[in-house]
C-alpha atoms as a PDB file:
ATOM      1  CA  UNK A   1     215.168 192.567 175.920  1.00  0.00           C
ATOM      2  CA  UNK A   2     218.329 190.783 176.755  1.00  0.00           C
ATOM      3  CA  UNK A   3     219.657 192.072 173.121  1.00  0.00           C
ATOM      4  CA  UNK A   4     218.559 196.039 173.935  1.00  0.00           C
ATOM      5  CA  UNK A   5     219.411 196.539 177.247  1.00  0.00           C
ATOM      6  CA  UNK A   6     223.375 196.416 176.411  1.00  0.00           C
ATOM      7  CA  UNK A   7     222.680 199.456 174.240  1.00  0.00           C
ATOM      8  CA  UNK A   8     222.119 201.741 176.993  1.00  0.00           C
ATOM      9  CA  UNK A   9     225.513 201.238 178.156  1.00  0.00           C
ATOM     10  CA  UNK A  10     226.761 202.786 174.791  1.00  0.00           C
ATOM     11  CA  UNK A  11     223.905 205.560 174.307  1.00  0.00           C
ATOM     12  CA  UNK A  12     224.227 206.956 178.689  1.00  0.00           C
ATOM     13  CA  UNK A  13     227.754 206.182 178.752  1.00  0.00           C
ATOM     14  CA  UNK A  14     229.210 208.970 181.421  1.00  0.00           C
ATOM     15  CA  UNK A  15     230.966 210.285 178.711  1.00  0.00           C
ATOM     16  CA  UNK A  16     227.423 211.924 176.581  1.00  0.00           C
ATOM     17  CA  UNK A  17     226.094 212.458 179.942  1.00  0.00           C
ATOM     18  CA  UNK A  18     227.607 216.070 179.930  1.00  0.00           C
ATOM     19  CA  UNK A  19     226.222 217.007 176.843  1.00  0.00           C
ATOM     20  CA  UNK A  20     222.490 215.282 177.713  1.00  0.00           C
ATOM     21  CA  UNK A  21     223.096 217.640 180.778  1.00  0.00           C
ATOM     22  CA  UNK A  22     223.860 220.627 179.110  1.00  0.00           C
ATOM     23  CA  UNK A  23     221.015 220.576 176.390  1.00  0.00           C
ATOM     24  CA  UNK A  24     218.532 219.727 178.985  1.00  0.00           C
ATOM     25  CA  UNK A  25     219.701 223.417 180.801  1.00  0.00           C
ATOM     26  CA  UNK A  26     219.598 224.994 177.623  1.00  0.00           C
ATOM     27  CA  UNK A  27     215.776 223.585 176.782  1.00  0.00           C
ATOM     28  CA  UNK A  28     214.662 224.818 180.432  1.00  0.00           C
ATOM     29  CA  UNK A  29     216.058 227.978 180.247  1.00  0.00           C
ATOM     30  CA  UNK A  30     215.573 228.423 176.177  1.00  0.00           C
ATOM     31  CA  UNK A  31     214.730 232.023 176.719  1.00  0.00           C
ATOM     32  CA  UNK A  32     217.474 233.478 178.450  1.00  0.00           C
ATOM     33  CA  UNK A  33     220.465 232.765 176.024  1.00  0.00           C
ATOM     34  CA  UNK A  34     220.914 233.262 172.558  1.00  0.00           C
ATOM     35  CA  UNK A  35     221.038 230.849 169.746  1.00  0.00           C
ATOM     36  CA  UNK A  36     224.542 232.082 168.879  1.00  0.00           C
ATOM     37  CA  UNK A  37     225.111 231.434 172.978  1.00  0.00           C
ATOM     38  CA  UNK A  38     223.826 228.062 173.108  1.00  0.00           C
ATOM     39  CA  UNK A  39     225.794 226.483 169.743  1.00  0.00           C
ATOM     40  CA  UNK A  40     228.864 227.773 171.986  1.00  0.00           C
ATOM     41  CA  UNK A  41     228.233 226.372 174.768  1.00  0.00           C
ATOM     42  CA  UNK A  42     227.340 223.133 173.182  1.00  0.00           C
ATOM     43  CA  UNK A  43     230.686 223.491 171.413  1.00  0.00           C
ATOM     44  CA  UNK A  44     232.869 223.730 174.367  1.00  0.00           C
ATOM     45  CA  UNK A  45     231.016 220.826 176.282  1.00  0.00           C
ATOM     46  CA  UNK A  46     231.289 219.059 172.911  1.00  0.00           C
ATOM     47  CA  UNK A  47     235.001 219.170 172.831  1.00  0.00           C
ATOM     48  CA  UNK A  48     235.978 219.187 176.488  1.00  0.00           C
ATOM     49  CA  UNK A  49     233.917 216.290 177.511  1.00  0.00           C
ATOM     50  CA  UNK A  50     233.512 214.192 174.519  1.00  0.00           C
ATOM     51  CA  UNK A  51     236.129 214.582 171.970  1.00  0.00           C
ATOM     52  CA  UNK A  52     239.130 215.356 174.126  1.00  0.00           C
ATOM     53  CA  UNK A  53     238.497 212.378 176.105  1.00  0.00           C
ATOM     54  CA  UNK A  54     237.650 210.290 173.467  1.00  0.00           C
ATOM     55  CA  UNK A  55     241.048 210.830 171.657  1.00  0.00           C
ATOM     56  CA  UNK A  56     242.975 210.166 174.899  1.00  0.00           C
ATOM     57  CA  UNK A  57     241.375 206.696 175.191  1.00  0.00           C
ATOM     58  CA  UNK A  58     242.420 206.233 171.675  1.00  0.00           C
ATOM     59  CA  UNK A  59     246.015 207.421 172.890  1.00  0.00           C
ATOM     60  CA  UNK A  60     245.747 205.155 175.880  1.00  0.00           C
ATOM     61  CA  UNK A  61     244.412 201.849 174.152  1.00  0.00           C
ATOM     62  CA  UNK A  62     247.142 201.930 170.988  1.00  0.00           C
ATOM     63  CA  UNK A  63     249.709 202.047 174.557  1.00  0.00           C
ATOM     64  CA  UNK A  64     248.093 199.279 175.738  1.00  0.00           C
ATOM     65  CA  UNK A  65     246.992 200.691 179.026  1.00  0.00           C
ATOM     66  CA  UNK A  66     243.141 200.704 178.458  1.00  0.00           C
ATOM     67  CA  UNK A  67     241.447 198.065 176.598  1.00  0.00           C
ATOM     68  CA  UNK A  68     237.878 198.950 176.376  1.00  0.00           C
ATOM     69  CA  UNK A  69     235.755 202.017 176.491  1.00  0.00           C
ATOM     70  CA  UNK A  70     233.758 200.702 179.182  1.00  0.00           C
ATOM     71  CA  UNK A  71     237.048 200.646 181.885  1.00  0.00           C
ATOM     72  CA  UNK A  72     235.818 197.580 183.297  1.00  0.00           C
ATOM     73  CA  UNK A  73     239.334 197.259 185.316  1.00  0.00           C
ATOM     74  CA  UNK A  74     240.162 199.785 188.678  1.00  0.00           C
ATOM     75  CA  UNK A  75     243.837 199.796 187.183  1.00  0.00           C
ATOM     76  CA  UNK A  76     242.458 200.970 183.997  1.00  0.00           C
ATOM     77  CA  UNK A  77     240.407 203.663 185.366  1.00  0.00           C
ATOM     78  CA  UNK A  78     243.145 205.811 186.893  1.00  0.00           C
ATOM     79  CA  UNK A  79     244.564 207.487 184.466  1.00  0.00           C
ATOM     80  CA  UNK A  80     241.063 208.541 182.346  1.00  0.00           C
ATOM     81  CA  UNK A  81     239.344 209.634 185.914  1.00  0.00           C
ATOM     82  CA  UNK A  82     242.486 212.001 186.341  1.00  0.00           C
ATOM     83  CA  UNK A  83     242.159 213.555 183.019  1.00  0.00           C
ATOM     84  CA  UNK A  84     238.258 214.089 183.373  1.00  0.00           C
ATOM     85  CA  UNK A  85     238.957 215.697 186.677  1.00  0.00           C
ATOM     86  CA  UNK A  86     240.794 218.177 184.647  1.00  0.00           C
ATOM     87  CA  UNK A  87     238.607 219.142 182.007  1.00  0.00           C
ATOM     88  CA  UNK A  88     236.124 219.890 184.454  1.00  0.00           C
ATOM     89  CA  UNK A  89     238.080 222.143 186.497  1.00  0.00           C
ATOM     90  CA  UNK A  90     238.896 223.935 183.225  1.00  0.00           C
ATOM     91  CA  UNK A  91     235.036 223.988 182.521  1.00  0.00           C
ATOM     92  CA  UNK A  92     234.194 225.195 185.947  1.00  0.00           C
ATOM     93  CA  UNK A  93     237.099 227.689 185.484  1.00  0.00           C
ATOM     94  CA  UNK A  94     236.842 228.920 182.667  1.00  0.00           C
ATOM     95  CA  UNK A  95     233.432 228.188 180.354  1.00  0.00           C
ATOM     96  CA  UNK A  96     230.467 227.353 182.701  1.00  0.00           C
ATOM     97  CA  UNK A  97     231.244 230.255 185.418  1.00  0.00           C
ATOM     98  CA  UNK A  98     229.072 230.996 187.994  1.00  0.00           C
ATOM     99  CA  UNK A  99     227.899 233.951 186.686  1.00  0.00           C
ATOM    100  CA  UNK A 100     226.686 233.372 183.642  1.00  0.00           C
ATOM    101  CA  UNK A 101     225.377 229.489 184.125  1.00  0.00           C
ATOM    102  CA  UNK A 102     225.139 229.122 187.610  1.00  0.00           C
ATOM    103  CA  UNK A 103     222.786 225.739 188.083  1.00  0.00           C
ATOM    104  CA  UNK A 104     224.917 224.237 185.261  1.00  0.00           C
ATOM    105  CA  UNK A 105     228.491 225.138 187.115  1.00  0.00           C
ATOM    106  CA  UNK A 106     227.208 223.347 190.260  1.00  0.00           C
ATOM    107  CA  UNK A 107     226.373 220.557 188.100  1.00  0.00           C
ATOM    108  CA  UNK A 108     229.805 220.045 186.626  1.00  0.00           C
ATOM    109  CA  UNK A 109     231.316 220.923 190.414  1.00  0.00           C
ATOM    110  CA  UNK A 110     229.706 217.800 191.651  1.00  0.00           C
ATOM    111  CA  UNK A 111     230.493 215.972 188.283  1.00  0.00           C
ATOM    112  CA  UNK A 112     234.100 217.137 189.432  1.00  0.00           C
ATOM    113  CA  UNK A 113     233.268 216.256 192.952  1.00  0.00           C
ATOM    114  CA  UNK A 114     231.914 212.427 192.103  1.00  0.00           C
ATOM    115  CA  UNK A 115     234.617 212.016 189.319  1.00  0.00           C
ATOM    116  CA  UNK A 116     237.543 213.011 192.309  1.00  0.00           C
ATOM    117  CA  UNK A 117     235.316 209.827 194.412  1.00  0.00           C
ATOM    118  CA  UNK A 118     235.386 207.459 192.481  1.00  0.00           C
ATOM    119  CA  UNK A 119     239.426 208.167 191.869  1.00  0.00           C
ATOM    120  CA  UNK A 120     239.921 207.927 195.464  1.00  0.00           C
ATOM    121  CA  UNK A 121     238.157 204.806 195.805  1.00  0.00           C
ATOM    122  CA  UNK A 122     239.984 203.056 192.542  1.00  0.00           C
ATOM    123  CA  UNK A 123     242.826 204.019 194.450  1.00  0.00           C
ATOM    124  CA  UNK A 124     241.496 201.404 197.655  1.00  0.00           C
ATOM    125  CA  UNK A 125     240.850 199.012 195.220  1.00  0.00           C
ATOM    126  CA  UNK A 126     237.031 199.842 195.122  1.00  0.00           C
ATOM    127  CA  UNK A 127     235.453 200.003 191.909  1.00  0.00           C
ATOM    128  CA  UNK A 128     232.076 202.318 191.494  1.00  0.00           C
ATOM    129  CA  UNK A 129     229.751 202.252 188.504  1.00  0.00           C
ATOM    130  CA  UNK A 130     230.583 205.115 186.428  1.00  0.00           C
ATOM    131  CA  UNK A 131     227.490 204.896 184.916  1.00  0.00           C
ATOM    132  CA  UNK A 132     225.393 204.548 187.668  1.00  0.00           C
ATOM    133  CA  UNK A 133     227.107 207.920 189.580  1.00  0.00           C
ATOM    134  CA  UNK A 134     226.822 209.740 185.699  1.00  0.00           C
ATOM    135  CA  UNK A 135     222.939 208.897 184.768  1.00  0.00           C
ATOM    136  CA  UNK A 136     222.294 209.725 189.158  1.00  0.00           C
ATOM    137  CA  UNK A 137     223.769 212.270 189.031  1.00  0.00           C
ATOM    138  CA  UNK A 138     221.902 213.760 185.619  1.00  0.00           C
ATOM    139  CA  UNK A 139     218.388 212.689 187.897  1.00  0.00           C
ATOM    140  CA  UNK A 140     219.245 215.129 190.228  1.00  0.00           C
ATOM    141  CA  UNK A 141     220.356 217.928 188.583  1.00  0.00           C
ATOM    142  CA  UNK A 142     216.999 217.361 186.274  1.00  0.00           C
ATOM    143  CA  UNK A 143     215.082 217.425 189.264  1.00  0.00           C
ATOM    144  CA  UNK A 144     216.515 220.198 191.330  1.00  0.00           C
ATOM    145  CA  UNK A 145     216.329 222.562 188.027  1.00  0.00           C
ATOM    146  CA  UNK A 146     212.732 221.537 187.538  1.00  0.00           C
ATOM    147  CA  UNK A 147     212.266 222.791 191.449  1.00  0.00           C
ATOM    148  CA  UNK A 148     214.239 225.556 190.912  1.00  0.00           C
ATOM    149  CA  UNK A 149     212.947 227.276 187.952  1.00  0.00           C
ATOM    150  CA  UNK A 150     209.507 225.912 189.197  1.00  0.00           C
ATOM    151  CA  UNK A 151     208.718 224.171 185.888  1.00  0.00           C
ATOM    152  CA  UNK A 152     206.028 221.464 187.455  1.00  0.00           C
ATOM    153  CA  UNK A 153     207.029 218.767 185.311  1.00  0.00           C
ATOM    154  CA  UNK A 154     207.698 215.414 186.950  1.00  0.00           C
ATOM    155  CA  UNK A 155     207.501 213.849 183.640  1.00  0.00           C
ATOM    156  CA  UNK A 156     211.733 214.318 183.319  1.00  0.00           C
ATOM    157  CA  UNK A 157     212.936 213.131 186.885  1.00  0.00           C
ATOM    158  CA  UNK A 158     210.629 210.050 186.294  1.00  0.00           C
ATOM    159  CA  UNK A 159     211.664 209.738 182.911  1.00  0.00           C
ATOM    160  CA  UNK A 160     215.525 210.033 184.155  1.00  0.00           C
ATOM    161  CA  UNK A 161     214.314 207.509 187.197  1.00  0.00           C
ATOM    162  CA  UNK A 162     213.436 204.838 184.996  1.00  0.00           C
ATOM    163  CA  UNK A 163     217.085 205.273 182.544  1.00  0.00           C
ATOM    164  CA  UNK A 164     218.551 204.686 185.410  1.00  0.00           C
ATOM    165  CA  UNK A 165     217.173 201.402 186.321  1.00  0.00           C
ATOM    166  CA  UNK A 166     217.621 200.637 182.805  1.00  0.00           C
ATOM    167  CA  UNK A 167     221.157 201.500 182.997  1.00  0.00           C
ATOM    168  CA  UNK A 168     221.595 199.321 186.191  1.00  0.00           C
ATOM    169  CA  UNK A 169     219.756 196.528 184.244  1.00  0.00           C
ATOM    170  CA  UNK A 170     222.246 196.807 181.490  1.00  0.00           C
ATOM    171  CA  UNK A 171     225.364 196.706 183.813  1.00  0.00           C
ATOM    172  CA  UNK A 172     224.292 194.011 185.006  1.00  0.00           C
ATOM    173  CA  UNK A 173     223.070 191.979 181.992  1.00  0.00           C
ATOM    174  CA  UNK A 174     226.720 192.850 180.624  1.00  0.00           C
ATOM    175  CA  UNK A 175     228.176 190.954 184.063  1.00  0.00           C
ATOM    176  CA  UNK A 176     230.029 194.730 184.317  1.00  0.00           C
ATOM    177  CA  UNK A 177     229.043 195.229 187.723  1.00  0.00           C
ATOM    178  CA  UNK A 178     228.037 193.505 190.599  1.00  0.00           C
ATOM    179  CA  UNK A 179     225.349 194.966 192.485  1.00  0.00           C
ATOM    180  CA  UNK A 180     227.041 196.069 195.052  1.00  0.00           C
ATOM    181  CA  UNK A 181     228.999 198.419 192.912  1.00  0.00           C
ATOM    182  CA  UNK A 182     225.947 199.740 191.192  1.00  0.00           C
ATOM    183  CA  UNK A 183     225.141 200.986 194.921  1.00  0.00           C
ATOM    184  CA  UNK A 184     228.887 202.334 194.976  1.00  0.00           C
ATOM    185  CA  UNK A 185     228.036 204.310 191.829  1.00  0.00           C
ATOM    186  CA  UNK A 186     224.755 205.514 192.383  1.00  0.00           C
ATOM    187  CA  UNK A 187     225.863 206.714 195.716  1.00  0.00           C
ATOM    188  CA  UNK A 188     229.340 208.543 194.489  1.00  0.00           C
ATOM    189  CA  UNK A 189     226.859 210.426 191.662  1.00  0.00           C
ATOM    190  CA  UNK A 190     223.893 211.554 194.129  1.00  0.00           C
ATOM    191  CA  UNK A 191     226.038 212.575 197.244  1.00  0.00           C
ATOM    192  CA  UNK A 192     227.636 215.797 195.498  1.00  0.00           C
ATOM    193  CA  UNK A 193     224.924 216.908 193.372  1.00  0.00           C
ATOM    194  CA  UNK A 194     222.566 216.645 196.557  1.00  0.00           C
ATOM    195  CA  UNK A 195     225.319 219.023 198.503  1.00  0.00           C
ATOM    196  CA  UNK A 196     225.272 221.912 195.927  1.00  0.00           C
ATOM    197  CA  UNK A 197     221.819 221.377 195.404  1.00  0.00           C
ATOM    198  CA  UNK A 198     221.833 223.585 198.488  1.00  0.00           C
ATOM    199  CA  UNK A 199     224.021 226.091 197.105  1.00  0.00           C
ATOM    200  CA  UNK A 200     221.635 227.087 194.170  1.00  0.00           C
ATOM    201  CA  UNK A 201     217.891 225.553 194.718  1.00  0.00           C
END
Protein backbone atom coordinates (compact mmCIF):
# COMPACT_ATOMS: atom_id res chain seq x y z
CA UNK A 1 0.00 0.00 0.00
CA UNK A 2 2.88 2.13 1.03
CA UNK A 3 4.22 1.62 -2.79
CA UNK A 4 0.53 2.76 -4.43
CA UNK A 5 -0.54 5.40 -2.47
CA UNK A 6 2.35 7.85 -3.91
CA UNK A 7 0.69 7.30 -7.28
CA UNK A 8 -2.27 9.26 -6.54
CA UNK A 9 -0.24 12.24 -6.12
CA UNK A 10 0.78 11.91 -9.88
CA UNK A 11 -2.71 10.58 -11.34
CA UNK A 12 -5.13 13.75 -9.03
CA UNK A 13 -2.41 16.11 -9.29
CA UNK A 14 -4.41 19.72 -9.38
CA UNK A 15 -3.16 20.05 -12.62
CA UNK A 16 -5.69 16.87 -14.44
CA UNK A 17 -8.17 17.92 -11.97
CA UNK A 18 -9.66 20.42 -14.59
CA UNK A 19 -9.99 18.05 -17.17
CA UNK A 20 -11.49 15.09 -14.59
CA UNK A 21 -13.88 18.12 -13.93
CA UNK A 22 -14.79 18.91 -17.22
CA UNK A 23 -15.50 15.29 -18.57
CA UNK A 24 -17.48 14.54 -15.54
CA UNK A 25 -19.94 17.81 -16.77
CA UNK A 26 -19.86 16.59 -20.11
CA UNK A 27 -20.98 12.75 -18.99
CA UNK A 28 -23.91 14.38 -16.79
CA UNK A 29 -25.11 16.53 -19.23
CA UNK A 30 -24.16 14.11 -22.43
CA UNK A 31 -27.34 15.15 -24.10
CA UNK A 32 -27.26 18.69 -24.34
CA UNK A 33 -23.98 19.32 -26.38
CA UNK A 34 -22.71 17.95 -29.37
CA UNK A 35 -19.92 15.58 -29.98
CA UNK A 36 -18.22 18.19 -32.19
CA UNK A 37 -18.99 20.61 -28.86
CA UNK A 38 -17.56 18.44 -26.35
CA UNK A 39 -13.97 17.46 -28.31
CA UNK A 40 -13.78 21.46 -28.14
CA UNK A 41 -14.28 21.98 -25.05
CA UNK A 42 -12.04 19.22 -23.99
CA UNK A 43 -9.51 20.88 -26.29
CA UNK A 44 -9.43 24.21 -24.74
CA UNK A 45 -9.35 22.77 -21.07
CA UNK A 46 -6.70 20.46 -22.53
CA UNK A 47 -4.41 23.22 -23.49
CA UNK A 48 -5.21 25.96 -21.00
CA UNK A 49 -4.93 23.88 -17.96
CA UNK A 50 -2.61 21.14 -18.77
CA UNK A 51 -0.26 21.84 -21.51
CA UNK A 52 0.27 25.55 -21.07
CA UNK A 53 1.14 25.03 -17.58
CA UNK A 54 3.03 22.16 -18.04
CA UNK A 55 5.49 23.90 -20.49
CA UNK A 56 5.91 26.86 -18.10
CA UNK A 57 7.15 24.51 -15.34
CA UNK A 58 9.46 23.18 -17.90
CA UNK A 59 10.45 26.98 -18.56
CA UNK A 60 10.68 27.55 -14.85
CA UNK A 61 12.74 24.35 -13.75
CA UNK A 62 15.61 24.68 -16.78
CA UNK A 63 15.78 28.60 -14.77
CA UNK A 64 16.19 26.98 -11.79
CA UNK A 65 13.28 28.50 -9.98
CA UNK A 66 11.07 25.33 -9.54
CA UNK A 67 12.51 22.04 -8.89
CA UNK A 68 9.75 19.60 -8.80
CA UNK A 69 6.30 19.25 -10.16
CA UNK A 70 4.91 18.73 -6.88
CA UNK A 71 5.98 22.64 -5.58
CA UNK A 72 6.75 21.33 -2.32
CA UNK A 73 8.40 24.93 -1.41
CA UNK A 74 5.92 28.36 -0.68
CA UNK A 75 8.79 30.28 -2.63
CA UNK A 76 8.35 27.95 -5.43
CA UNK A 77 4.71 28.20 -5.64
CA UNK A 78 4.39 31.90 -6.47
CA UNK A 79 5.07 32.26 -9.65
CA UNK A 80 2.97 28.90 -11.10
CA UNK A 81 -0.21 29.99 -8.74
CA UNK A 82 -0.01 33.46 -10.62
CA UNK A 83 0.00 31.99 -14.00
CA UNK A 84 -2.95 29.48 -13.19
CA UNK A 85 -4.86 32.43 -11.90
CA UNK A 86 -4.61 33.63 -15.38
CA UNK A 87 -5.63 30.92 -17.46
CA UNK A 88 -8.63 30.70 -15.55
CA UNK A 89 -9.72 34.13 -15.89
CA UNK A 90 -9.17 33.63 -19.63
CA UNK A 91 -11.36 30.39 -19.32
CA UNK A 92 -14.01 32.10 -17.33
CA UNK A 93 -13.71 34.96 -19.90
CA UNK A 94 -13.63 33.69 -22.71
CA UNK A 95 -14.39 29.61 -23.21
CA UNK A 96 -16.58 28.37 -20.27
CA UNK A 97 -19.10 31.54 -20.24
CA UNK A 98 -21.95 31.61 -18.30
CA UNK A 99 -24.19 31.15 -20.86
CA UNK A 100 -23.39 28.36 -22.49
CA UNK A 101 -21.77 26.17 -19.40
CA UNK A 102 -23.00 27.76 -16.52
CA UNK A 103 -22.36 24.98 -13.51
CA UNK A 104 -18.93 24.45 -15.15
CA UNK A 105 -18.00 28.47 -15.14
CA UNK A 106 -18.79 28.55 -11.38
CA UNK A 107 -16.60 25.68 -11.05
CA UNK A 108 -13.54 27.24 -12.60
CA UNK A 109 -14.63 30.77 -10.67
CA UNK A 110 -14.00 29.06 -7.43
CA UNK A 111 -10.97 27.11 -8.96
CA UNK A 112 -9.94 30.87 -9.66
CA UNK A 113 -11.21 31.84 -6.29
CA UNK A 114 -9.14 28.91 -4.21
CA UNK A 115 -6.10 29.24 -6.64
CA UNK A 116 -6.08 33.43 -5.70
CA UNK A 117 -6.12 31.71 -1.63
CA UNK A 118 -3.73 29.81 -1.60
CA UNK A 119 -1.44 32.75 -3.41
CA UNK A 120 -2.34 35.00 -0.69
CA UNK A 121 -1.46 32.68 1.92
CA UNK A 122 2.12 31.59 0.18
CA UNK A 123 2.52 35.11 0.35
CA UNK A 124 2.23 34.88 4.68
CA UNK A 125 4.38 32.16 4.52
CA UNK A 126 1.46 29.57 4.79
CA UNK A 127 1.58 26.70 2.65
CA UNK A 128 -1.95 24.84 1.65
CA UNK A 129 -2.22 21.45 -0.01
CA UNK A 130 -2.85 22.02 -3.54
CA UNK A 131 -4.06 18.80 -3.83
CA UNK A 132 -6.19 18.62 -1.09
CA UNK A 133 -8.14 22.23 -2.18
CA UNK A 134 -8.07 20.58 -6.14
CA UNK A 135 -9.58 16.86 -5.43
CA UNK A 136 -12.22 19.10 -2.54
CA UNK A 137 -12.97 21.10 -4.56
CA UNK A 138 -13.85 18.40 -7.62
CA UNK A 139 -16.20 16.63 -4.45
CA UNK A 140 -18.21 19.47 -4.45
CA UNK A 141 -18.78 20.46 -7.68
CA UNK A 142 -19.62 16.48 -8.28
CA UNK A 143 -22.01 16.72 -5.67
CA UNK A 144 -23.78 19.97 -6.19
CA UNK A 145 -24.24 18.93 -10.10
CA UNK A 146 -25.61 15.59 -9.01
CA UNK A 147 -28.25 17.86 -6.78
CA UNK A 148 -28.68 20.09 -9.36
CA UNK A 149 -29.53 18.16 -12.35
CA UNK A 150 -31.24 15.76 -9.79
CA UNK A 151 -29.29 12.70 -10.98
CA UNK A 152 -29.74 10.52 -7.51
CA UNK A 153 -26.47 9.06 -7.63
CA UNK A 154 -24.40 9.18 -4.46
CA UNK A 155 -22.20 6.63 -5.89
CA UNK A 156 -19.73 9.78 -7.38
CA UNK A 157 -19.54 12.18 -4.25
CA UNK A 158 -18.67 8.96 -2.24
CA UNK A 159 -16.52 7.76 -4.79
CA UNK A 160 -14.77 11.43 -4.93
CA UNK A 161 -14.98 11.23 -0.80
CA UNK A 162 -12.88 8.36 -0.56
CA UNK A 163 -9.94 9.90 -3.49
CA UNK A 164 -9.72 12.34 -1.32
CA UNK A 165 -8.71 10.56 1.74
CA UNK A 166 -6.56 8.67 -0.50
CA UNK A 167 -5.00 11.74 -1.70
CA UNK A 168 -4.47 12.99 1.95
CA UNK A 169 -2.98 9.49 2.67
CA UNK A 170 -0.56 9.94 -0.12
CA UNK A 171 0.58 13.49 0.97
CA UNK A 172 1.28 12.32 3.80
CA UNK A 173 3.04 8.99 3.10
CA UNK A 174 5.26 11.29 0.71
CA UNK A 175 6.15 13.53 4.14
CA UNK A 176 4.66 16.49 1.54
CA UNK A 177 2.40 17.81 3.98
CA UNK A 178 1.84 17.98 7.43
CA UNK A 179 -1.56 17.57 8.52
CA UNK A 180 -2.23 20.66 9.36
CA UNK A 181 -1.78 21.84 5.85
CA UNK A 182 -3.93 19.13 4.43
CA UNK A 183 -6.71 21.04 6.60
CA UNK A 184 -5.29 24.38 4.95
CA UNK A 185 -5.96 22.77 1.56
CA UNK A 186 -9.05 21.09 1.95
CA UNK A 187 -10.44 24.20 3.43
CA UNK A 188 -9.03 26.81 0.58
CA UNK A 189 -10.79 24.14 -2.14
CA UNK A 190 -14.36 23.71 -0.35
CA UNK A 191 -14.89 27.40 0.85
CA UNK A 192 -15.41 28.86 -2.84
CA UNK A 193 -17.05 26.10 -4.51
CA UNK A 194 -19.57 25.99 -1.44
CA UNK A 195 -20.20 30.01 -2.11
CA UNK A 196 -21.20 29.67 -5.83
CA UNK A 197 -22.81 26.60 -5.10
CA UNK A 198 -25.47 29.14 -4.20
CA UNK A 199 -25.27 30.97 -7.29
CA UNK A 200 -26.32 27.97 -9.57
CA UNK A 201 -27.84 24.89 -7.35
Amino acid sequence: MKKILPLFSYILHPIFISMYATLFYLYCKDDIFTTQEKYFVLFQILVITIIVPILFFMLLRSTGHVKSMMLPENSQRRIPLILQCFLYILLVKRSIVIMRYPELHFFFLGALFTTILALVLSLFKIKASLHMAAISGFTIFAVGLNLHLQLHNPYWGALLILLSGITASSRLEMNAHTPKELLIGLFVGVLPQVLFLYLWL
